[in-house]
Protein backbone atom coordinates (compact mmCIF):
# COMPACT_ATOMS: atom_id res chain seq x y z
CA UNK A 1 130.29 -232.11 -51.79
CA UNK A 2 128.26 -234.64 -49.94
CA UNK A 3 125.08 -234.52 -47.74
CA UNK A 4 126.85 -234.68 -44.74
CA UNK A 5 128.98 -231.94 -45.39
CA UNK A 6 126.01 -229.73 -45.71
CA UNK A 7 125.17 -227.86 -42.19
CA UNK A 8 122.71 -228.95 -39.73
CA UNK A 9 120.57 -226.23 -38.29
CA UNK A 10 116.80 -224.74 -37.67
CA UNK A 11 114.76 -223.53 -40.16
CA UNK A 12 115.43 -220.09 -38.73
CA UNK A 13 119.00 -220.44 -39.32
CA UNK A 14 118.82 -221.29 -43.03
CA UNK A 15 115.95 -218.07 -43.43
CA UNK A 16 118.82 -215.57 -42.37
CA UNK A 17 121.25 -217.15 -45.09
CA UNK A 18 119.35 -217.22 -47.81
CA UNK A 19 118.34 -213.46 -46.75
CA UNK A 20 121.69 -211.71 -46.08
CA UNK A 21 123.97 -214.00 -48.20
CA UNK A 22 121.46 -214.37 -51.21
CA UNK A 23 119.13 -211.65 -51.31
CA UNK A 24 115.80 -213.84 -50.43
CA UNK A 25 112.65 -212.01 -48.98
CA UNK A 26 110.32 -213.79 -46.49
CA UNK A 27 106.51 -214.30 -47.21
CA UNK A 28 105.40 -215.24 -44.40
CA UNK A 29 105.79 -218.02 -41.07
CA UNK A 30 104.26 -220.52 -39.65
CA UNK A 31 105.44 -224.12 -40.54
CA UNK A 32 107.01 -223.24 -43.33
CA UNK A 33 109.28 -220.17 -44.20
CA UNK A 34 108.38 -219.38 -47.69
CA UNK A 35 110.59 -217.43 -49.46
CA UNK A 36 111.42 -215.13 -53.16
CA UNK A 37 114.70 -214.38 -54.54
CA UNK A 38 115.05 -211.40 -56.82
CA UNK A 39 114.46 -213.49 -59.72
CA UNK A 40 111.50 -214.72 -58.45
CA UNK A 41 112.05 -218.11 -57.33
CA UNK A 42 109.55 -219.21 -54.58
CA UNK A 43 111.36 -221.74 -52.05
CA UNK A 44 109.33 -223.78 -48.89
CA UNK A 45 111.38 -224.20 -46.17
CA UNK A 46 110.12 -226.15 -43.10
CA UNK A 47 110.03 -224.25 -39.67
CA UNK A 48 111.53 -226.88 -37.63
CA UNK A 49 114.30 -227.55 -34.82
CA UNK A 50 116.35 -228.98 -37.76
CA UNK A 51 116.40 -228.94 -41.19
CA UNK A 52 117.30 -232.49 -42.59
CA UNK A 53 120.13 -232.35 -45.27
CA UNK A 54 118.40 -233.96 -47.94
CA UNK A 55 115.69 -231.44 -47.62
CA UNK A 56 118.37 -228.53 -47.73
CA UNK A 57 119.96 -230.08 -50.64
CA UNK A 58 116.88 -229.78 -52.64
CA UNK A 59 116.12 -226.44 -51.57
CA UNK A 60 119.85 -225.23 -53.09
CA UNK A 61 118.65 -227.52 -55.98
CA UNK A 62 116.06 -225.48 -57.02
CA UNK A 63 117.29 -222.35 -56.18
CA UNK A 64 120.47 -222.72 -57.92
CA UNK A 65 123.23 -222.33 -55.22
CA UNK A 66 126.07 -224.81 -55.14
CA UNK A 67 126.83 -226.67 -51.91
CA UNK A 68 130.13 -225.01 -51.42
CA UNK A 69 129.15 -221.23 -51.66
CA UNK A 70 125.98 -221.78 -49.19
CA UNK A 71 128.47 -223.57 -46.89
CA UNK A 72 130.88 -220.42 -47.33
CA UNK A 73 127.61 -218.02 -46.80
CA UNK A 74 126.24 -220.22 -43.90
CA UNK A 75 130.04 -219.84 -41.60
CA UNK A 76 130.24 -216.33 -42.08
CA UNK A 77 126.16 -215.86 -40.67
């Protein structure tokens, strides 16, 4: 999958993903969403109007989540 299949939205956007589709848990706000998963993997996601794709790449990077299932996860939120 390439970067520019990846979705373009707000910060926002990708924090109620990574919740409902992936079990994350907000720290806290401001300009950046910081978030846990289960496992305990602490993300940074910046607050913005849009999230650049090389930036969400990373962030699936690190938290282990193919391209294709957080596509999947991000058209059904």
């Amino acid at each position: 999958m390439s970067l520019s299949d990846l979705p373009l939205a707000s910060g926002q956007k990708h924090r109620r993903v990574l919740e409902r589709a992936f079990g994350f848990e907000c720290r806290r706000n401001g300009e950046h969403v910081v978030m846990v998963s289960a496992l305990g993997t602490a993300i940074s996601i910046p607050n913005h109007a849009e999230v650049k794709r090389p930036t969400l790449k990373q962030v699936l990077r690190v938290c282990g989540i193919e391209d294709k299932e957080y596509r999947r996860a991000f058209d059904l939120i």
